[in-house]
N, C-alpha and C. Protein backbone atom coordinates (compact mmCIF):
# COMPACT_ATOMS: atom_id res chain seq x y z
N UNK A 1 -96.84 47.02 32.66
CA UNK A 1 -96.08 47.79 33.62
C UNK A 1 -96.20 47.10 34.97
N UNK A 2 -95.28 47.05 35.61
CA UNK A 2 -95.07 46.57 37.02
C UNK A 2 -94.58 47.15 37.80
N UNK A 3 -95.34 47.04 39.55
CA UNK A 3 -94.98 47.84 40.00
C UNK A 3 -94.46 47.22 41.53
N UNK A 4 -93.13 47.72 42.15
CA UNK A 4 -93.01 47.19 43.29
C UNK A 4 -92.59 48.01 44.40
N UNK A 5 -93.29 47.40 45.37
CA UNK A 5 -93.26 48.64 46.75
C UNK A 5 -92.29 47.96 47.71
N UNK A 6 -91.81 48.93 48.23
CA UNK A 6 -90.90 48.60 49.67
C UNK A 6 -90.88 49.52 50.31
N UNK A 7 -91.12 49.56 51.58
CA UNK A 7 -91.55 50.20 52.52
C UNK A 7 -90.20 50.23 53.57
N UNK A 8 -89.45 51.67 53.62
CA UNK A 8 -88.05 51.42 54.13
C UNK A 8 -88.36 52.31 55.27
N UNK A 9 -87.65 52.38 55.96
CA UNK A 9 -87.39 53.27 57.17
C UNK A 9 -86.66 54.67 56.87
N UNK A 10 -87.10 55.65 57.48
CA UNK A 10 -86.64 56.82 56.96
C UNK A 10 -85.38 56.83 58.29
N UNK A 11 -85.36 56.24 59.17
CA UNK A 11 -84.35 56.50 60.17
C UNK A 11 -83.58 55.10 60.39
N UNK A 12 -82.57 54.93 60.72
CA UNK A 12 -81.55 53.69 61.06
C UNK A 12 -82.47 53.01 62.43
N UNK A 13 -82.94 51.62 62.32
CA UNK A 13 -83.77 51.22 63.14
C UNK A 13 -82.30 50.02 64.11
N UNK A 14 -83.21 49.38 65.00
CA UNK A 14 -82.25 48.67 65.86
C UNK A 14 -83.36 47.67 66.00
N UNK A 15 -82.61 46.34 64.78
CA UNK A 15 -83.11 45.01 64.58
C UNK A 15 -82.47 43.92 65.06
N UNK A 16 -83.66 42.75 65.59
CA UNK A 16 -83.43 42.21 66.42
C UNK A 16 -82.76 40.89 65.06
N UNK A 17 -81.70 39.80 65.50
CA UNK A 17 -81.14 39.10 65.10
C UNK A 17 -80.67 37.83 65.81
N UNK A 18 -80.71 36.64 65.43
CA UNK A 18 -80.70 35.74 66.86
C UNK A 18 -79.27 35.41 65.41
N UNK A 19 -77.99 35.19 67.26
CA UNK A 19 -76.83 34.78 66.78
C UNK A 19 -76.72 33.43 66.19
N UNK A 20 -75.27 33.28 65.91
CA UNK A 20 -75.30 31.47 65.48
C UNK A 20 -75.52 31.19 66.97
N UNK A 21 -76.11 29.67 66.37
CA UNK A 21 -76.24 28.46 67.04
C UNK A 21 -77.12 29.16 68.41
N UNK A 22 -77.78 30.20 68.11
CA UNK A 22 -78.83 30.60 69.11
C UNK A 22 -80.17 30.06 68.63
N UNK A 23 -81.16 29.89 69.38
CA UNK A 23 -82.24 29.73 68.80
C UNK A 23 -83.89 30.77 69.40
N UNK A 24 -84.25 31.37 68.53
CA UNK A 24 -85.31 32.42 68.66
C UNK A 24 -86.72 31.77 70.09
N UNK A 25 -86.65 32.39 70.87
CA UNK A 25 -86.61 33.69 71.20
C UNK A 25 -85.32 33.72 71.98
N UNK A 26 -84.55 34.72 71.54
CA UNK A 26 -83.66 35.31 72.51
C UNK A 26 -83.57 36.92 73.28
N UNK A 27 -83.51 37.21 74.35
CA UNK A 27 -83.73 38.24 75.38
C UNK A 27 -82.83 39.51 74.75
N UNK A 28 -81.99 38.95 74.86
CA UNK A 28 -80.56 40.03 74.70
C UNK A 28 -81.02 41.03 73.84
N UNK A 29 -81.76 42.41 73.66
CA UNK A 29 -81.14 43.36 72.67
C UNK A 29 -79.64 44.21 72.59
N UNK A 30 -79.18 43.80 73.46
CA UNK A 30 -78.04 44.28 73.20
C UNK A 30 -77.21 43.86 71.99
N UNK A 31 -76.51 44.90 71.06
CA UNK A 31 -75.78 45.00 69.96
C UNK A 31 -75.06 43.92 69.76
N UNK A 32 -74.77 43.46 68.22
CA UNK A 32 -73.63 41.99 68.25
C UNK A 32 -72.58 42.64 68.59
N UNK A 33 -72.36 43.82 68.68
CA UNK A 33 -70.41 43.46 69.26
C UNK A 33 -70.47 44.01 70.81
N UNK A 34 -71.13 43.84 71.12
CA UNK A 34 -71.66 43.90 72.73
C UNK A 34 -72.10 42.75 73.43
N UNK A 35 -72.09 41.43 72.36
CA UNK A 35 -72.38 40.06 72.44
C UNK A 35 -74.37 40.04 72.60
N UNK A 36 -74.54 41.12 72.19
CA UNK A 36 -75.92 40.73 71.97
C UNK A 36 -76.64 40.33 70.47
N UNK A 37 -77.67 40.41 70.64
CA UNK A 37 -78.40 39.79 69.27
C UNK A 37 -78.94 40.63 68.35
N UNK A 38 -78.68 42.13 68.35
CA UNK A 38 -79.45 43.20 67.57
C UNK A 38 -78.15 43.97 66.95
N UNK A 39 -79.11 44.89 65.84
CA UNK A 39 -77.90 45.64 64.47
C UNK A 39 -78.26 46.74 64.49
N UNK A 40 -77.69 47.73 64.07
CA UNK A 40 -78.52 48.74 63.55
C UNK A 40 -78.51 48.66 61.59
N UNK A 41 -79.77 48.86 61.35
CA UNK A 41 -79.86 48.58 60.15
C UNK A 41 -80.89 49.69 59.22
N UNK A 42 -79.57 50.45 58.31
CA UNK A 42 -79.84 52.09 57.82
C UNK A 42 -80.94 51.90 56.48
N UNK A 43 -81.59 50.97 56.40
CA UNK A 43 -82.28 50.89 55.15
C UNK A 43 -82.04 51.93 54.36
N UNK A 44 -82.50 53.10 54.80
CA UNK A 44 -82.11 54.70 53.21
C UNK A 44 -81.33 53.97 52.76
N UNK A 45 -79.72 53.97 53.43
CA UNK A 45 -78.72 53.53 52.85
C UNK A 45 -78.23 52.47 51.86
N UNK A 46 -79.22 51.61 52.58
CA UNK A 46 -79.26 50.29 51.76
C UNK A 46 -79.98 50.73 50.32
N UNK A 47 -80.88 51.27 50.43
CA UNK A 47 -81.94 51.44 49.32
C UNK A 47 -80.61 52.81 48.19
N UNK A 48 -80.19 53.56 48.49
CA UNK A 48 -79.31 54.32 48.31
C UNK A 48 -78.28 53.44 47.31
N UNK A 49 -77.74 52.36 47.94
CA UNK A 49 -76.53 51.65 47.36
C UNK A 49 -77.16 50.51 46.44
N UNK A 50 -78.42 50.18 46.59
CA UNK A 50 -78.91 49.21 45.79
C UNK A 50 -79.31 50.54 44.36
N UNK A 51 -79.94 51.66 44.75
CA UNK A 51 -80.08 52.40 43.54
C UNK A 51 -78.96 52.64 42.90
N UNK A 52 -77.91 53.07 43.17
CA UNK A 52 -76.59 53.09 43.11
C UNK A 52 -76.03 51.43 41.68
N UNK A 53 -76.14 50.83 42.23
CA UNK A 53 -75.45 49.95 41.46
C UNK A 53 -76.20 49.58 40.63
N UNK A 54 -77.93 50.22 40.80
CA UNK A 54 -78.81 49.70 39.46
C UNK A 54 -78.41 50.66 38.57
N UNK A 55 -78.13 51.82 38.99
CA UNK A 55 -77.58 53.31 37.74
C UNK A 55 -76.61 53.05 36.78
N UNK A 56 -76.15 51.92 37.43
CA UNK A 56 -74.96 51.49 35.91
C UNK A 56 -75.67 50.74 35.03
N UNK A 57 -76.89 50.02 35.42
CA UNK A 57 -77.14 49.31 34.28
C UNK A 57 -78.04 50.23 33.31
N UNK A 58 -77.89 49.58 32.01
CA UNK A 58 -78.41 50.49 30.62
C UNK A 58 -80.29 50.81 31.12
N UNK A 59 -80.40 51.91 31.03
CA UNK A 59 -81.72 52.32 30.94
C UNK A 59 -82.37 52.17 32.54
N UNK A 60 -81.65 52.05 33.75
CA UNK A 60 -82.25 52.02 34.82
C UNK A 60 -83.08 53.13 35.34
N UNK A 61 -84.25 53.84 36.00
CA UNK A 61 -84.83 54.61 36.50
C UNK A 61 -84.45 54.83 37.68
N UNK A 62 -84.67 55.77 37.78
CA UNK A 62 -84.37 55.97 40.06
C UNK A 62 -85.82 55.80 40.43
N UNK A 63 -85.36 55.38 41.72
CA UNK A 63 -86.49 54.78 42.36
C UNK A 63 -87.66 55.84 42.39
N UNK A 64 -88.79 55.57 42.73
CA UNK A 64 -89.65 56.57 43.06
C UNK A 64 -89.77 57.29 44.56
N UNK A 65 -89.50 58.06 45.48
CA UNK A 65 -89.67 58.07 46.59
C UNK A 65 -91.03 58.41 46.99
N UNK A 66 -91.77 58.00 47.86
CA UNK A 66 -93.17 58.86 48.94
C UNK A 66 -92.41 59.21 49.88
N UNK A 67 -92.48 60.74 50.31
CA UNK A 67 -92.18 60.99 51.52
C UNK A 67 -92.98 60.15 52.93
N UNK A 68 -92.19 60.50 53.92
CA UNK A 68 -92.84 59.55 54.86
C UNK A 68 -94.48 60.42 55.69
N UNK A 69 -95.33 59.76 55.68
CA UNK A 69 -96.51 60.74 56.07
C UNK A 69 -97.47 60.68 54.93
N UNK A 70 -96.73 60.53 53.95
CA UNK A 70 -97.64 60.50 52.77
C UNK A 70 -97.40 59.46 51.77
N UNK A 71 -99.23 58.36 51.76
CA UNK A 71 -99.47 57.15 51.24
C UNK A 71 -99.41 57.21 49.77
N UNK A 72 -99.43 58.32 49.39
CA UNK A 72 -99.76 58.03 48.14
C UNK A 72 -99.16 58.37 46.97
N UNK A 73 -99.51 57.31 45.98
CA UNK A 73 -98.52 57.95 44.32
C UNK A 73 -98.37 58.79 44.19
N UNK A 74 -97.07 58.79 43.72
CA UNK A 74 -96.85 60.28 42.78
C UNK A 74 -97.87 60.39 41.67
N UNK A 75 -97.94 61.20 40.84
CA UNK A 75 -98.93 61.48 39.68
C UNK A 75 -98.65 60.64 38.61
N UNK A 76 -97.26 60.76 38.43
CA UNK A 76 -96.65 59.98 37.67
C UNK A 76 -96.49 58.41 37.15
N UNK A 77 -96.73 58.47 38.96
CA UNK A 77 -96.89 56.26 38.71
C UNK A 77 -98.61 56.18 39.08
N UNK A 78 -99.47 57.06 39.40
CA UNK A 78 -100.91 56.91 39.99
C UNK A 78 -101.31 56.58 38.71
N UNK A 79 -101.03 57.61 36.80
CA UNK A 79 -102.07 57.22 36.06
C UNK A 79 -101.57 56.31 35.04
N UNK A 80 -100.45 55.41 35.80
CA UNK A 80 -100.55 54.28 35.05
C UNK A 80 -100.96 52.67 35.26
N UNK A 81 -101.34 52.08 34.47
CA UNK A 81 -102.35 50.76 34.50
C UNK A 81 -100.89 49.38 34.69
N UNK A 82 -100.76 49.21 36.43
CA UNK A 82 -100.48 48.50 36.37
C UNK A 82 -100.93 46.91 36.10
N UNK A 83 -99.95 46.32 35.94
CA UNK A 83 -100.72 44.70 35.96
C UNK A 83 -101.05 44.58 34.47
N UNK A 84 -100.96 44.99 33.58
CA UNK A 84 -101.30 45.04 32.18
C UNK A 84 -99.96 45.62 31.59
N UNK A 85 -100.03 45.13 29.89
CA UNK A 85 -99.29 45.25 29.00
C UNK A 85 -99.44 46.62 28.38
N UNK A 86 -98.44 46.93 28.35
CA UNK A 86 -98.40 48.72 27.55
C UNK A 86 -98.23 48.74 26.03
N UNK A 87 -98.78 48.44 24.92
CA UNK A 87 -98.48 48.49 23.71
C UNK A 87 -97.66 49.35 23.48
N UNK A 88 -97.41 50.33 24.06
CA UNK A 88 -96.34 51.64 23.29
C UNK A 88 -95.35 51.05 24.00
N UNK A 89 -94.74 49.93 24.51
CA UNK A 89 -93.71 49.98 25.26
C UNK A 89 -93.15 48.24 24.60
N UNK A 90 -91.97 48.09 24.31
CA UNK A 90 -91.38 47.16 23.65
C UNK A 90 -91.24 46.19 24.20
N UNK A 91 -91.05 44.84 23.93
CA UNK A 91 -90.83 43.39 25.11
C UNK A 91 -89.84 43.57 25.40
N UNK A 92 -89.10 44.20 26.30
CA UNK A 92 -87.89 43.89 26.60
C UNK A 92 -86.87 42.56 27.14
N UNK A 93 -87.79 42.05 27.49
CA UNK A 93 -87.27 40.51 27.86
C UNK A 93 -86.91 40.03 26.07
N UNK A 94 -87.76 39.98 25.41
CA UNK A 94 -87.18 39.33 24.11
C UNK A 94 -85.82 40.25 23.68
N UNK A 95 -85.57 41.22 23.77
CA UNK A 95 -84.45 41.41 23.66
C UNK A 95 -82.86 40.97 24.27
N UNK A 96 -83.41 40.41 25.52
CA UNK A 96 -82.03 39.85 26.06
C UNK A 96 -82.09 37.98 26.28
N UNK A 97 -83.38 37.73 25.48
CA UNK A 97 -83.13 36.20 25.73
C UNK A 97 -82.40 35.29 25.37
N UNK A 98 -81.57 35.79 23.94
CA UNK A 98 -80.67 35.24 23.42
C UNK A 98 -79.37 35.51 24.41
N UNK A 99 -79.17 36.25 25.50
CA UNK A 99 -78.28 36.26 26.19
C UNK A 99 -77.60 35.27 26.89
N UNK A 100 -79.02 35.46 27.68
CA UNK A 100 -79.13 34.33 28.66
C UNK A 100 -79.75 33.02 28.92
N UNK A 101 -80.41 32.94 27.62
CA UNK A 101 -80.70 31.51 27.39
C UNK A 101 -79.60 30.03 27.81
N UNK A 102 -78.02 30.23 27.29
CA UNK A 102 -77.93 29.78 27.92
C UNK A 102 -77.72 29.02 29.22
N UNK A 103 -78.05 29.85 30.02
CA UNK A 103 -77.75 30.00 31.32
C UNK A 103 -79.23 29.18 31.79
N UNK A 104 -80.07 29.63 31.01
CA UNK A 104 -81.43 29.89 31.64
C UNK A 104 -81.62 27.84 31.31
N UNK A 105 -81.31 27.69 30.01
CA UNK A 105 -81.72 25.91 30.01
C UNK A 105 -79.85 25.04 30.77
N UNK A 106 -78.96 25.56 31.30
CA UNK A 106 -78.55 25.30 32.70
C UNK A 106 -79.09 24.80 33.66
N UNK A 107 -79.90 25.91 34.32
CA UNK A 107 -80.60 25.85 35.22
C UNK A 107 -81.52 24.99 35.56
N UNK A 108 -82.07 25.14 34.03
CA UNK A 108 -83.37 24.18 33.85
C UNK A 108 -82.98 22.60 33.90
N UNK A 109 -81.57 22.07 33.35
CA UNK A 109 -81.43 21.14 33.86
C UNK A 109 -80.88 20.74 34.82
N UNK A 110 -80.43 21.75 35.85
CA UNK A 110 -80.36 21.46 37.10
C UNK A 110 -81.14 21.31 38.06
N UNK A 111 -82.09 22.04 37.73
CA UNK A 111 -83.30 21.98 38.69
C UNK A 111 -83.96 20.57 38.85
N UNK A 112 -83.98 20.00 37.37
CA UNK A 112 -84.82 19.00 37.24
C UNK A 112 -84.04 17.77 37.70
N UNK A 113 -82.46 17.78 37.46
CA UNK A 113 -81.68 16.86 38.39
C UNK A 113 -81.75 17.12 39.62
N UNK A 114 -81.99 17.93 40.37
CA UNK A 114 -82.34 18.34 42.01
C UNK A 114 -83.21 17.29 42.05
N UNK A 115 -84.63 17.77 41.42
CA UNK A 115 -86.31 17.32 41.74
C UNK A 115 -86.07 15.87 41.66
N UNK A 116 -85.27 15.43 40.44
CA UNK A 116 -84.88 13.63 40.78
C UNK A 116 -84.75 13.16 41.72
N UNK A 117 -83.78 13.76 41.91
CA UNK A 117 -82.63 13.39 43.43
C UNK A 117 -83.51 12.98 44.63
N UNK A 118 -83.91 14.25 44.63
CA UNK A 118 -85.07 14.42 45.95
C UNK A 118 -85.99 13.03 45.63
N UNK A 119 -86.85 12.62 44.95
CA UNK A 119 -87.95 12.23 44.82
C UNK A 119 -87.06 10.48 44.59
N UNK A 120 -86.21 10.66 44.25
CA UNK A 120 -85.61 9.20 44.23
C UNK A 120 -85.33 9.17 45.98
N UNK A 121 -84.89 9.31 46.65
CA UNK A 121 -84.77 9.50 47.59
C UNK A 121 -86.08 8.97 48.31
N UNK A 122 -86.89 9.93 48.23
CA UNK A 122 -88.50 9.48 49.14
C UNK A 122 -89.08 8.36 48.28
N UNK A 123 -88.52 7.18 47.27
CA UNK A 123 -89.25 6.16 46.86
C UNK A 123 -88.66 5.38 47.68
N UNK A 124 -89.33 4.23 48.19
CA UNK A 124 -88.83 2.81 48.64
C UNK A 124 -88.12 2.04 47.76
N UNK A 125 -87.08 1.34 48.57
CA UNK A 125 -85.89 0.65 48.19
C UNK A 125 -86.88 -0.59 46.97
N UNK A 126 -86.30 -0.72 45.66
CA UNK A 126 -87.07 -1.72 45.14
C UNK A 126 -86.82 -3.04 45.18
C-alpha cells in the first residue's frame, strides 16, 4: 500500500511567479494582468478537478481529506501498513503490463538514444 500526501490550501492563495524573460528576484506582486508577477492559485479547486478526472478511471478512490487544524489520519488510512505489500490485495500493475509494454520498451529506447547522444557529445573529437 502506498501512500501520498499533499498539503493544499483550504483558501485561494496569491502566488508569486516571475514573468517571461524576467529573472527571480522580482519586486512586483502585483497580478499578471496588472503586469505584475503573481496569480491567484485555488488549489481545492485544482485538487477538485484532478479528483474529478481520476473518477472516470476504473476503480479510482476519492481522495482522503484532513480537515485543516487537524494532522492526523483518518482511522481508515492510520491502521494500514504502509510501505509494504498487502497479500489480500492483487498486483495490479501485472494486470495492465501487457498494455503498455509497448510503449514502455519505446521509451526505453529512447531514453537510451538520448543518454548516447549526450555522452557522445562530452567525448573528445577522436
Amino acid at each position: 500500500v502506498g501512500l501520498a500526501v499533499s498539503l493544499v490550501a483550504a483558501a485561494p492563495e496569491k502566488v508569486w511567479y516571475c514573468q517571461k524573460n524576467l529573472k527571480p528576484p522580482q519586486p512586483d506582486t502585483r497580478l499578471y494582468d496588472d503586469g505584475g508577477n503573481c496569480v491567484w492559485l485555488d488549489e481545492t479547486a485544482q485538487l477538485d478537478a484532478i479528483q474529478a478526472r481520476l473518477g472516470t478511471a476504473a476503480g479510482a478512490k476519492p481522495f482522503a481529506r484532513v480537515p485543516p487544524g487537524n494532522v492526523h489520519l483518518p482511522d481508515h488510512l492510520a491502521t494500514l501498513n504502509f510501505g509494504h505489500d498487502d497479500a489480500a490485495e492483487p498486483d495490479r500493475s501485472a494486470l495492465h503490463m501487457p498494455t503498455i509494454r509497448p510503449n514502455l520498451l519505446t521509451l526505453v529506447a529512447l531514453e537510451t538514444r538520448a543518454q548516447r547522444a549526450f555522452l557522445a557529445r562530452l567525448a573528445p573529437p577522436s
